[in-house]
Protein backbone atom coordinates (compact mmCIF):
# COMPACT_ATOMS: atom_id res chain seq x y z
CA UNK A 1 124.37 144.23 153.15
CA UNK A 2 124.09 144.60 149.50
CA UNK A 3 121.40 141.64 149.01
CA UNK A 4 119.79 142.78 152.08
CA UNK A 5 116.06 143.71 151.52
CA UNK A 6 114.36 146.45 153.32
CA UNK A 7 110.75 146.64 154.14
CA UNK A 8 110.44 149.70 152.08
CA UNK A 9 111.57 147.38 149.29
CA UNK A 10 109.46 144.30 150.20
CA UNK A 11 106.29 143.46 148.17
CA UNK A 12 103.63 141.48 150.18
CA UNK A 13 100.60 139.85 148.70
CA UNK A 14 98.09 142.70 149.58
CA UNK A 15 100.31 145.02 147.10
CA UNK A 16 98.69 143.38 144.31
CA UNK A 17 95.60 143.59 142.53
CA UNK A 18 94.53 139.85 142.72
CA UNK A 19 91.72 139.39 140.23
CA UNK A 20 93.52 141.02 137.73
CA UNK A 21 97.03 139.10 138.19
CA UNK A 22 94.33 135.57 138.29
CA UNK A 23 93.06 137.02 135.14
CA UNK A 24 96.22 137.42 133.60
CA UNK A 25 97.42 134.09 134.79
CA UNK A 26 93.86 133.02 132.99
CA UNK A 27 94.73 134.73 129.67
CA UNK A 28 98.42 133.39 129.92
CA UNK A 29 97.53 130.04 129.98
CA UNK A 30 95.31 129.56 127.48
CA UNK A 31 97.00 131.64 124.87
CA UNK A 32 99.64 128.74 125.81
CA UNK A 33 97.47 126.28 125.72
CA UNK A 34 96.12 127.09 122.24
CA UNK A 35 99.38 127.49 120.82
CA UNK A 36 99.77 124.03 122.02
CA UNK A 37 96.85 123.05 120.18
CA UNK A 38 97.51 124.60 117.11
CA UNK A 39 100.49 123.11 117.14
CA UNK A 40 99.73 119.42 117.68
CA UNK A 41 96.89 120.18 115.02
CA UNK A 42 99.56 121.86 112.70
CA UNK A 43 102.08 118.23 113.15
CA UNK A 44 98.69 116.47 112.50
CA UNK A 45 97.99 117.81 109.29
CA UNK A 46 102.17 117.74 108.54
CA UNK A 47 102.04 114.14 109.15
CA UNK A 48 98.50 113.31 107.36
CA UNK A 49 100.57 114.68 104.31
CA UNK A 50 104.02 112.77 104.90
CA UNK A 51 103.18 109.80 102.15
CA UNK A 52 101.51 112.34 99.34
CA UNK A 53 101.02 110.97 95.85
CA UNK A 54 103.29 109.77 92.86
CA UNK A 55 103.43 107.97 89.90
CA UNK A 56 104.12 103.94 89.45
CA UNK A 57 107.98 103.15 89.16
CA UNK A 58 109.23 101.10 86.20
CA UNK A 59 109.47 97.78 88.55
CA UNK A 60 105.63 98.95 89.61
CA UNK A 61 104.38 98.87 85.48
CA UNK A 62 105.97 95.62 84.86
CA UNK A 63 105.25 93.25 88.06
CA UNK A 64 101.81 94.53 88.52
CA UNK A 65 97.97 94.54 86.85
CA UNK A 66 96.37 97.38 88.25
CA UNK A 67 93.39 97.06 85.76
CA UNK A 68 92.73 93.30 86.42
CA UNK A 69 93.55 93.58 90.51
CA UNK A 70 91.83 96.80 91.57
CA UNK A 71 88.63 97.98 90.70
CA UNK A 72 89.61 101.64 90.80
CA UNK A 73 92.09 100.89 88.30
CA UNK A 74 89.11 99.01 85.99
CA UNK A 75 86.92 102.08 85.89
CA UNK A 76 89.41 104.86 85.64
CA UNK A 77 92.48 102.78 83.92
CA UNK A 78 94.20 105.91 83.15
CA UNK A 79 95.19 106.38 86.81
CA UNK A 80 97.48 103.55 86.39
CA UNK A 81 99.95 105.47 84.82
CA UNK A 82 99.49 108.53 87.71
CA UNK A 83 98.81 106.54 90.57
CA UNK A 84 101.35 104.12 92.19
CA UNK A 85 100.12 100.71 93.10
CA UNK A 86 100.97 97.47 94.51
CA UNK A 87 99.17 94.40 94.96
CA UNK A 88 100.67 93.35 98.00
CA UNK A 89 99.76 89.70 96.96
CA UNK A 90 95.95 90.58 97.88
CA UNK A 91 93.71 88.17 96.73
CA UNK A 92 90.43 90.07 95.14
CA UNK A 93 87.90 90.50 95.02
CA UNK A 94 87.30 89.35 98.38
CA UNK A 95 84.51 87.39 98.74
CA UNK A 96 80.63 88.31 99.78
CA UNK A 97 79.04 85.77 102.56
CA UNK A 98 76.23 86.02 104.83
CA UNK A 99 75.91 85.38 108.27
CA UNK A 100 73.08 83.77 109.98
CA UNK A 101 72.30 83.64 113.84
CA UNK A 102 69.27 83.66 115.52
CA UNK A 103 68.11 86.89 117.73
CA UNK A 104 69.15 87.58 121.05
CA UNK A 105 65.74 88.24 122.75
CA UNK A 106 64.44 85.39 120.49
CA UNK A 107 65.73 82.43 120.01
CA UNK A 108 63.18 80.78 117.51
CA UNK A 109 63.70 83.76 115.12
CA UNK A 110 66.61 84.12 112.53
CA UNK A 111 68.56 87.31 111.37
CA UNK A 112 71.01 87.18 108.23
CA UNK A 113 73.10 90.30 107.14
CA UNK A 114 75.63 90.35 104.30
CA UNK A 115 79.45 90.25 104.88
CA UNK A 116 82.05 91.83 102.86
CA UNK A 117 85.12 89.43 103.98
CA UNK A 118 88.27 91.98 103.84
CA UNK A 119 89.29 89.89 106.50
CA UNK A 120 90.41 87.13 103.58
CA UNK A 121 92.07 89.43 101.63
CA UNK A 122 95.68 87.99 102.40
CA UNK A 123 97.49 85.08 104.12
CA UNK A 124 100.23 87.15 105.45
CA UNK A 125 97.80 89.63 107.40
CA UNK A 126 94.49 90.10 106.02
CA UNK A 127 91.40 92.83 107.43
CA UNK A 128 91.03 97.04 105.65
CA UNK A 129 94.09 97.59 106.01
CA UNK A 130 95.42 96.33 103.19
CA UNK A 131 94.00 98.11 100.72
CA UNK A 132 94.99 101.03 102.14
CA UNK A 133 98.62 99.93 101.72
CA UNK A 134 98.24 99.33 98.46
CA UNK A 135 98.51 102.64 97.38
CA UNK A 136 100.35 103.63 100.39
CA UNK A 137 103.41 101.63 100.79
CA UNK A 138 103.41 101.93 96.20
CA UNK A 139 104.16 105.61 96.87
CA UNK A 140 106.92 105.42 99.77
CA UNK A 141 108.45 102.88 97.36
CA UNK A 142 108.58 105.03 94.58
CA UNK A 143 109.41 108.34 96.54
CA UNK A 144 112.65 105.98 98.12
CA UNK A 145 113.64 104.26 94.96
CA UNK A 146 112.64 106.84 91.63
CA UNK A 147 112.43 110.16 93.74
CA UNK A 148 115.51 109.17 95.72
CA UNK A 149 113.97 110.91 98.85
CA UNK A 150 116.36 109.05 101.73
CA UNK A 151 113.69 109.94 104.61
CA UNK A 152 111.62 106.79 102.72
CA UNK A 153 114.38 104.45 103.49
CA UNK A 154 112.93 104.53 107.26
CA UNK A 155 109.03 104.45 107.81
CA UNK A 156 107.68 104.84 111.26
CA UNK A 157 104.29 103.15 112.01
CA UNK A 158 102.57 104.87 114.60
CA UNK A 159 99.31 103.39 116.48
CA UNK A 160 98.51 102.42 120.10
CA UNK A 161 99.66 99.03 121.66
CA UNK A 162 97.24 96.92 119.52
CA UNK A 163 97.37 98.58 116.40
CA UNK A 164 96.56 96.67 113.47
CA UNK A 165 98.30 99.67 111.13
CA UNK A 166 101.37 98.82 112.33
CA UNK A 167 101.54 95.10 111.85
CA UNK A 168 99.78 95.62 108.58
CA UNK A 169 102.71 98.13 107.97
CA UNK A 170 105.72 95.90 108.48
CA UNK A 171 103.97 92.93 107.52
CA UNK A 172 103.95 93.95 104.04
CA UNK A 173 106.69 96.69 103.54
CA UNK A 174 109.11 93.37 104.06
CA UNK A 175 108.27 92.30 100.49
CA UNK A 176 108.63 95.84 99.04
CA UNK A 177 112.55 96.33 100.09
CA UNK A 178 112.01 97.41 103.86
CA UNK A 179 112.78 94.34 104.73
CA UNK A 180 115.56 95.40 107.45
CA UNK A 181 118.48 95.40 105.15
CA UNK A 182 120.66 98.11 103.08
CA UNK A 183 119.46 100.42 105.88
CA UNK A 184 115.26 100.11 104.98
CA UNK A 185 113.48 99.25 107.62
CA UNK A 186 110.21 99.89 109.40
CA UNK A 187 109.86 101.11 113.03
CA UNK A 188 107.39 100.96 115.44
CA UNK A 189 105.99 103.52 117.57
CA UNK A 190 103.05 102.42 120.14
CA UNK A 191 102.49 105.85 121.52
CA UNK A 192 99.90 104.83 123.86
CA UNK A 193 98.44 101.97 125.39
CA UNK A 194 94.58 100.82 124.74
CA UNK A 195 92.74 98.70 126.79
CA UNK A 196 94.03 95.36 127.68
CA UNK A 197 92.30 92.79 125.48
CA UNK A 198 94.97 89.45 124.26
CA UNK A 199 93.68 90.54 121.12
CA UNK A 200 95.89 93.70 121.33
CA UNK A 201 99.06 92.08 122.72
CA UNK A 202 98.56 89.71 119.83
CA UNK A 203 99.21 92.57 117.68
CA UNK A 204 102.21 93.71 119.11
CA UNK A 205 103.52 90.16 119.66
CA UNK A 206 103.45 90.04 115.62
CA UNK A 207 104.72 93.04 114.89
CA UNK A 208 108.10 92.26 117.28
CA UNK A 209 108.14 89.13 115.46
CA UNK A 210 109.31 89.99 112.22
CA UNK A 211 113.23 90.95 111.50
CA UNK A 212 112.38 94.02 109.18
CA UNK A 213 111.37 95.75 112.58
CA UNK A 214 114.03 98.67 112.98
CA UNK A 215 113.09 101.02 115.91
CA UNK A 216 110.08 100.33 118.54
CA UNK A 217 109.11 102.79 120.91
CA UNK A 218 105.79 102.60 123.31
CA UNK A 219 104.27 104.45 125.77
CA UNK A 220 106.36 103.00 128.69
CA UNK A 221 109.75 104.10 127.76
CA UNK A 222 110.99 107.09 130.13
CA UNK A 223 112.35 110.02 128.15
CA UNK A 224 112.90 113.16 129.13
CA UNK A 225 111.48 116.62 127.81
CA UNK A 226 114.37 117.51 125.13
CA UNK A 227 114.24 113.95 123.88
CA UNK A 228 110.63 114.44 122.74
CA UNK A 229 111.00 117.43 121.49
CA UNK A 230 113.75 116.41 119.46
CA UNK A 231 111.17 113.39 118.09
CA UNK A 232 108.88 115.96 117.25
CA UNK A 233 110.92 118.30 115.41
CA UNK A 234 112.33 114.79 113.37
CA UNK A 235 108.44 114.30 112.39
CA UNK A 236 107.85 117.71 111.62
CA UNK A 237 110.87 117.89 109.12
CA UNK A 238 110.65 114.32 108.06
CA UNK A 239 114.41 114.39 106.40
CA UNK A 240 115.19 111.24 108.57
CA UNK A 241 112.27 109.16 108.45
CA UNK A 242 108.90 109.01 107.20
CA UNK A 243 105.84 108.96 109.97
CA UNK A 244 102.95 107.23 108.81
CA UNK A 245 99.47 108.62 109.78
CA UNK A 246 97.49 106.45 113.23
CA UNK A 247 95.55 103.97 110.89
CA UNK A 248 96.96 104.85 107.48
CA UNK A 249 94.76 107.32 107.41
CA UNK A 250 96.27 109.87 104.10
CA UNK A 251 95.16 110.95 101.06
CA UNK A 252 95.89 107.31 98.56
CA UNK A 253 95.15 105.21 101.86
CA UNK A 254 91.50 106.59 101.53
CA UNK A 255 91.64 105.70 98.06
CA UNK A 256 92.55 102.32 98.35
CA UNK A 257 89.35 101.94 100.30
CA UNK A 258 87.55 103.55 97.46
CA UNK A 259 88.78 100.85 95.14
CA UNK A 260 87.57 97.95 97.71
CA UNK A 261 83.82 99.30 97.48
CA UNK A 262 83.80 99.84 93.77
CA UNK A 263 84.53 95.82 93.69
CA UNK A 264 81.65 95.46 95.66
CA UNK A 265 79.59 97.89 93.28
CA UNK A 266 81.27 95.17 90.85
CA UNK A 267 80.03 91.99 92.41
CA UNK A 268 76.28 93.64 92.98
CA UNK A 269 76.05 94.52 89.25
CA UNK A 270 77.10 91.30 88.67
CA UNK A 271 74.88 89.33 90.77
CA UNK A 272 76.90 87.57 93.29
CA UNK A 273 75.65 89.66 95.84
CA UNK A 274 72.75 91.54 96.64
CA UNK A 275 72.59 95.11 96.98
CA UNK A 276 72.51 96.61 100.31
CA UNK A 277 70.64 99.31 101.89
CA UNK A 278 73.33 99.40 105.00
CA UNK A 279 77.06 98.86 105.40
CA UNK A 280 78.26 98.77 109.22
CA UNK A 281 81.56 99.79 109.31
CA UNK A 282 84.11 100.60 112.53
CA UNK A 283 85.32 103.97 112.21
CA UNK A 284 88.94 104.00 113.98
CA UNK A 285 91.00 106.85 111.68
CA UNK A 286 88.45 107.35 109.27
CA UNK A 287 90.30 106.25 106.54
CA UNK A 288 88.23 102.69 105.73
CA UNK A 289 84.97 104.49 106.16
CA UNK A 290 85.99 108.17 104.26
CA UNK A 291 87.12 105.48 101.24
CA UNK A 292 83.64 103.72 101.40
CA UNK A 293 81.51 106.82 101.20
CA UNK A 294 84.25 108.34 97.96
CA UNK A 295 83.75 105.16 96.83
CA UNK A 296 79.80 105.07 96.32
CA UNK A 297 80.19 108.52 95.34
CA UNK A 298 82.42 107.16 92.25
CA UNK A 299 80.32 104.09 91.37
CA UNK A 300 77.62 106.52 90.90
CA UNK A 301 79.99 108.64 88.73
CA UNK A 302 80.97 105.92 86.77
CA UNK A 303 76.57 105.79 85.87
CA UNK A 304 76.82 101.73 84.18
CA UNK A 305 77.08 100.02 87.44
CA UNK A 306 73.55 98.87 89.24
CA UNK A 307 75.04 99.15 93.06
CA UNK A 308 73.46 101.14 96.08
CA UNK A 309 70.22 101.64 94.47
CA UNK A 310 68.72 102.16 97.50
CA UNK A 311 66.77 105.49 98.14
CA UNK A 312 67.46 104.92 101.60
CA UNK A 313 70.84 103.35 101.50
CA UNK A 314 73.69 104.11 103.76
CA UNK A 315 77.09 103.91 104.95
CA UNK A 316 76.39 103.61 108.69
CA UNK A 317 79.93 104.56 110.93
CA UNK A 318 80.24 103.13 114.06
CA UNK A 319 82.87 104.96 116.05
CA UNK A 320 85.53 102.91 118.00
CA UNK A 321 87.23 105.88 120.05
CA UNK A 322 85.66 107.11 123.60
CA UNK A 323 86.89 110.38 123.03
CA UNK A 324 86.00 110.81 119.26
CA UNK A 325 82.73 109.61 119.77
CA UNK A 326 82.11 112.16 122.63
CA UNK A 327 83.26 114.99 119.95
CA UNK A 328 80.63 113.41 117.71
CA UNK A 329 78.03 112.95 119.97
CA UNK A 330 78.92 117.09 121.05
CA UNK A 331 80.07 118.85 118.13
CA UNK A 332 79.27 116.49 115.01
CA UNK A 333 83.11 116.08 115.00
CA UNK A 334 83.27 114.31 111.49
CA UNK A 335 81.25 115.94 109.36
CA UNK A 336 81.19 119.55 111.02
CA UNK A 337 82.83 121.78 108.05
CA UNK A 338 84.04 123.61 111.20
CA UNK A 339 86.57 120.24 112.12
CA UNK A 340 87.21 120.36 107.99
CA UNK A 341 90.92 121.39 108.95
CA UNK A 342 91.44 118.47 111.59
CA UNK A 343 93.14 114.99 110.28
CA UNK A 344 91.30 111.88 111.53
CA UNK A 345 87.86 113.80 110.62
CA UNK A 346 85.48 112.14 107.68
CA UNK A 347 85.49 115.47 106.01
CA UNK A 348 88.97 116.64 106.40
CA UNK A 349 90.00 112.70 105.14
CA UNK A 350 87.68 112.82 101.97
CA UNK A 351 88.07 116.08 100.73
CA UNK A 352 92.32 115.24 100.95
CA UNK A 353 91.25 112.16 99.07
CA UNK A 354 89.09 114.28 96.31
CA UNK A 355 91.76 116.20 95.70
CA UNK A 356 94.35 113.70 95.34
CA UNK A 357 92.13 112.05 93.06
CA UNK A 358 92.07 115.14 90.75
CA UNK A 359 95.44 116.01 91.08
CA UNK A 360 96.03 112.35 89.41
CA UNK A 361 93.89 112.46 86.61
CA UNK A 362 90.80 111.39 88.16
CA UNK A 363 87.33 112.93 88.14
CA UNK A 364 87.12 115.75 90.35
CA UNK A 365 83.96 114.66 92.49
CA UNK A 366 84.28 116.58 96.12
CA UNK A 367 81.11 118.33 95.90
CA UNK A 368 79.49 115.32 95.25
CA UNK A 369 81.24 113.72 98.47
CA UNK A 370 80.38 116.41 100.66
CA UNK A 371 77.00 115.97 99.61
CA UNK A 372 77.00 112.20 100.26
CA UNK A 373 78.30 112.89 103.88
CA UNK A 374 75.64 115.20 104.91
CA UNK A 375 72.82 113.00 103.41
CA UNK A 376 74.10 109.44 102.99
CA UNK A 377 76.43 108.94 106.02
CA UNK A 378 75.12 107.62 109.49
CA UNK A 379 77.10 108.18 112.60
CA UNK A 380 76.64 105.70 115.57
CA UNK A 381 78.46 107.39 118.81
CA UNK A 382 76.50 105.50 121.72
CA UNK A 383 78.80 105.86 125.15
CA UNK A 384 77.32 102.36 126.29
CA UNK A 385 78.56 100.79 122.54
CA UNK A 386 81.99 102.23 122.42
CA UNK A 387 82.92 101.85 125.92
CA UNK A 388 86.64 102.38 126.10
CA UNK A 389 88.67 102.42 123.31
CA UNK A 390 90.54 99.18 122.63
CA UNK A 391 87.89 96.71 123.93
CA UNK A 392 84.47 95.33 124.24
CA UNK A 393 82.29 97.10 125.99
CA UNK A 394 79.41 95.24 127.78
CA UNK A 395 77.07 95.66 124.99
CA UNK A 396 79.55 94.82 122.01
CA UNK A 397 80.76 91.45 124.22
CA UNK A 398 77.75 89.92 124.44
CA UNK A 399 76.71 90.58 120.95
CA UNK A 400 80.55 88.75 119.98
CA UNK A 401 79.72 86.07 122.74
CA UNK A 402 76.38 85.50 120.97
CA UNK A 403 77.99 85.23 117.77
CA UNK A 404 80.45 82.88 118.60
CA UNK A 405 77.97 80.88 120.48
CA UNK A 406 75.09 80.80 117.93
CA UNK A 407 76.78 82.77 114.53
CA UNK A 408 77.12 80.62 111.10
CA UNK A 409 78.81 81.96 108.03
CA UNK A 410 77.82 80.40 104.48
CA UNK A 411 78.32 81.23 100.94
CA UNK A 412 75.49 83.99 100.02
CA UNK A 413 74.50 82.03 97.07
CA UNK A 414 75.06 78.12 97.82
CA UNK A 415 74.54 78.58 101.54
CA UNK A 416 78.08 76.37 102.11
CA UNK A 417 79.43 77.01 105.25
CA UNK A 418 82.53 79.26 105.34
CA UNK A 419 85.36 80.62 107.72
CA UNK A 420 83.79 82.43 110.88
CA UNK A 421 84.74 86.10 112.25
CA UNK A 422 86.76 87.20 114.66
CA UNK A 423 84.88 89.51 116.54
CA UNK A 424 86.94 91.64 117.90
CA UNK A 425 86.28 93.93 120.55
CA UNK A 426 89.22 96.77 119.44
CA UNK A 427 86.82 97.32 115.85
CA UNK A 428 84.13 95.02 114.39
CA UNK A 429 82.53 94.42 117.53
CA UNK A 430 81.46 97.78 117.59
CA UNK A 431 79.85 97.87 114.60
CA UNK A 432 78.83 94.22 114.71
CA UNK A 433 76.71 94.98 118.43
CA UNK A 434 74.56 98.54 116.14
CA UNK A 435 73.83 95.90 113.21
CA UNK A 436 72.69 93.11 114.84
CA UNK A 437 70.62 95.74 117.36
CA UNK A 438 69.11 97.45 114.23
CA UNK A 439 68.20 93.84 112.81
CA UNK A 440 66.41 92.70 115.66
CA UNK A 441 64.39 96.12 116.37
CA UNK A 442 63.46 94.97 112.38
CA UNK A 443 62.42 91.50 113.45
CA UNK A 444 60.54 93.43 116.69
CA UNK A 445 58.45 95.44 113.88
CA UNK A 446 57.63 92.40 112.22
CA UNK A 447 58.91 93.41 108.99
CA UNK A 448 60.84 92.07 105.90
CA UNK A 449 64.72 91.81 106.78
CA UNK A 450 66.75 94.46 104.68
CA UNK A 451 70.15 93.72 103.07
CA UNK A 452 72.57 95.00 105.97
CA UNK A 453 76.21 94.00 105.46
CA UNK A 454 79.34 94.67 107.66
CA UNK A 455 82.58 95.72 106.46
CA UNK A 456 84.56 92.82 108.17
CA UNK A 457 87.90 94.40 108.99
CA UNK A 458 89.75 92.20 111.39
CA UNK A 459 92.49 89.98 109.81
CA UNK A 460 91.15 86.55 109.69
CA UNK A 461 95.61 85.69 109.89
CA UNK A 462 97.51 86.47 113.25
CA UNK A 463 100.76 86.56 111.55
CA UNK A 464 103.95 85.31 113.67
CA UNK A 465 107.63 85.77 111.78
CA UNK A 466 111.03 84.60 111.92
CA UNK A 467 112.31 86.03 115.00
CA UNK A 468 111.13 84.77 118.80
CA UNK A 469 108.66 87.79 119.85
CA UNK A 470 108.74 85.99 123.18
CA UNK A 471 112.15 86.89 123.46
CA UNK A 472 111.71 90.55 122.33
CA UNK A 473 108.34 90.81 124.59
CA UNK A 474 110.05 90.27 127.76
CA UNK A 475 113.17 92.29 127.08
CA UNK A 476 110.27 95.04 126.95
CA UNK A 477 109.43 97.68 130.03
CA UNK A 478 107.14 96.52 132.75
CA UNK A 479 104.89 99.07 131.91
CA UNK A 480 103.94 97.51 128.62
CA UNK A 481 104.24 93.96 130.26
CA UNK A 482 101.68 95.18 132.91
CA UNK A 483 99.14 95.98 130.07
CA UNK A 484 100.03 92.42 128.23
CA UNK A 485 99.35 90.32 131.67
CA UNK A 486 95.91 92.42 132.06
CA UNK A 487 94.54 91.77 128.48
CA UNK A 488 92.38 88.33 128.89
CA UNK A 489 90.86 86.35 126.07
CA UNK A 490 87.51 87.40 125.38
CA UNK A 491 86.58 84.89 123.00
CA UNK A 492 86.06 81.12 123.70
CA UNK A 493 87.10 80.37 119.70
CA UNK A 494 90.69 81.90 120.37
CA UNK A 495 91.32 81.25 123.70
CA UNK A 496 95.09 82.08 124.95
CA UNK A 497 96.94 83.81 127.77
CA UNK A 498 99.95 86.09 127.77
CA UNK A 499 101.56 86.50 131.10
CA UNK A 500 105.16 87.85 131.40
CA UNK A 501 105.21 86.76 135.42
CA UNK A 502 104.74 82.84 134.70
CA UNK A 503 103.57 82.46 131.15
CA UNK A 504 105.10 81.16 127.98
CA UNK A 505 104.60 81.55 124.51
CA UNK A 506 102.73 78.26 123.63
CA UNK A 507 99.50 79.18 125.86
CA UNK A 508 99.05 82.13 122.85
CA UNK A 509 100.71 80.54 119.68
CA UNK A 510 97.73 78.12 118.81
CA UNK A 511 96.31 81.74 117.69
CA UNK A 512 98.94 82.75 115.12
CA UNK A 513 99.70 81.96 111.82
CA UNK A 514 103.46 80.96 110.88
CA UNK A 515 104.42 83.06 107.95
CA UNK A 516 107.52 82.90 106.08
């Protein structure tokens, strides 16, 4: 009787005033969903600041030669006592070729465009992202080893399934103590998938190769809703391990991308390459091309070197992401002071890198690098280029196909044949498919060919280590082996096949590089 309700008490729907409870309901859920917001942009920023800056440790001074190795170092040489450093075995500067193939609509007629190979940069795993390690994987050292900060004993990669961060990451850290001993590791997290390409399983297949791996995590492991929040709050507080911004992307990573284009500002002044009016280059985090437009910005400070003379020159960015390049295309998203707050934006990644710069020693040049953005910087953000992030799309495959059909690669100066590209369709073949479009609407006009050159950022090394990453792939979830089996070979150069169902690991090895 007590729980009994009366009809007096009863509320029916026709009690209520319905707009206004929809309204409220309205109101309600987006003051929830921008608190969500804010706070995904608020572990954004906390993250894009998780590696920060320090000086060089003792061990840093006496193994290394910033001033001889790093062209940052050569023009400002007193950051090499403020700014930590290492090598990583890189082999600089890395060389300038050309590439030569004839046009698409046109067979009888030639185009050439200038290469900047980052790709060679190392035999363990080669392409940008070593450079921004440099500088990167320097300061977790000396944060874990002078600072004595424990969370730098564990670093946690993060990137999607094909992620060339994170095999960069562990590839290198190994010789730098995280080498999966005395509790240093680095861990793997694969927080979504991209599209299925061999190229990206390749990646992954590497990374679960060497034994310094600690942790992996990808997008197909069930956990439940206190489990991720609990993952969260870990990044957020970062007193147990150190998460690594998607790409590198952070203040010194930027920076080590500055010092890559001052070497070419080097090798122009020099004469072993041409200046350029153009460099292509795929913008994935921003980090590569925010460190190519500082970097101009400081050869021009520096006022002795003849490089990017140009009145017309540019740094042309070519986006890689579906979704970013819609926010471009819509908003401006990378150069809109409005997205100035938001990590993985050109602005928001410079002016971090400005001030980092400054904070170290160096000159304080932001103005002049918000000024180069808005005047210097060209954003390519064509839907029928980028397709879907992680792969060619239909435009960017036949322009590889072409390549690899027709391409040569010589020696700028001799004209000696040299090691081909790998055109990816994850990065370079998106800003490969604008440059050689751009060079043939040249040829279409009839006029002389300009100095283009692409920033070639796709390790020329598939690394494979120690341990059997056929093993460790197929102990993996069949969500992630699903997205392995669908990702063909696009390239006839590299061809391969992963297949969990009836596959083995010699139909992909032919592609990797033994390293030890």
């Amino acid at each position: 009787m007590g729980n009994a309700l009366t009809s007096a008490s009863m509320t029916t729907l026709s009690d209520y005033n319905i707009p206004a409870v929809a309204g409220a309901l309205f109101v309600g859920g987006a003051v929830l969903a921008s608190g969500a917001a804010i706070t995904f942009v608020r572990l954004l920023r906390r993250i894009s600041g998780s590696v920060g800056v320090a000086p060089p440790t003792a061990a840093m001074l006496r193994d290394e030669d910033p001033s001889r190795k790093c062209a940052l170092f050569r023009h400002f040489p007193a950051l090499a006592e403020t700014l930590a450093w290492r090598s990583l075995g890189a082999q600089c500067p890395t060389p300038v070729h050309a590439c030569r193939l004839p046009l698409l609509g046109d067979a009888s007629k030639e185009v050439e465009f200038l290469l900047k190979r980052e790709d060679l940069i190392s035999n363990r795993y080669g392409g940008n992202k070593v450079r921004t390690l440099q500088h990167q994987l320097a300061v977790c050292e000396a944060r874990r080893d002078d600072a004595k900060e424990p969370a730098f004993q564990q670093l946690v990669s993060i990137g999607s399934g094909g992620s060339n961060q994170v095999v960069a990451t562990v590839v290198h850290a190994a010789k730098l103590g995280w080498d999966g001993k005395n509790a240093a590791a680095v861990n793997a997290c694969w927080f979504d998938k991209d599209k299925p390409d061999i190229d990206n399983t390749l990646n992954m297949l590497s990374t679960l190769s060497f034994p310094n791996v600690g942790f992996t995590f990808d997008w197909g492991v069930q956990t439940g809703a206190m489990a991720k929040l609990r993952a969260l709050r870990k990044c957020w507080t970062q007193t147990e391990f150190v998460p690594m911004m998607m790409g590198g992307n952070c203040p010194v990573g930027v920076l080590g991308q500055a010092g890559g284009i001052l070497e070419l500002a080097e090798q122009i002044h020099a004469g072993i390459s041409p200046d350029v009016e153009r460099i292509y280059v795929p913008i994935g985090s921003g980090c590569t091309v925010s460190g190519l437009c500082l970097g101009v910005v400081l050869a021009r400070h520096v006022g002795t070197l003849k490089a990017f003379q140009s009145p017309n020159f540019q740094v042309v960015g070519c986006n890689v992401h579906d979704k970013i390049a819609a926010g471009d295309r819509a908003l401006g998203f990378h150069t809109n002071a409005l997205f100035g707050f938001m990590p993985l934006s050109i602005t928001h990644s410079i002016v971090g890198a400005c001030k980092a710069l400054k904070e170290v020693g160096g000159p304080d040049v932001e103005q002049e690098a918000r000024a180069f953005i808005k005047t210097n910087l060209q954003l390519r953000a064509n839907a029928d280029v980028v397709g879907e992030y992680g792969g060619h799309s239909e435009l960017t495959r036949k322009a590889a196909k072409h390549y690899d059909a027709k391409g040569m690669v010589v020696d700028c100066k001799t004209g000696k044949k040299e090691k081909g590209l790998w055109v990816c369709g994850h990065f370079v073949g998106k800003a490969f498919q604008p440059l050689l479009q751009d060079l043939e609407a040249v040829a279409a006009d009839g006029k002389e060919m300009p100095n283009y050159m692409l920033w070639m950022t796709k390790s020329a090394v598939q690394p494979r280590g120690k341990k059997d990453e056929w093993s460790e792939f197929t102990k993996t979830n069949d969500t992630v082996k699903q997205w392995a089996n669908d990702g063909k070979a696009e390239s006839d150069l590299r061809p391969g096949r992963v297949s969990s169902v009836d596959g083995k690991p010699e139909e992909y090895r032919s592609i990797m590089t033994k390293i030890m």
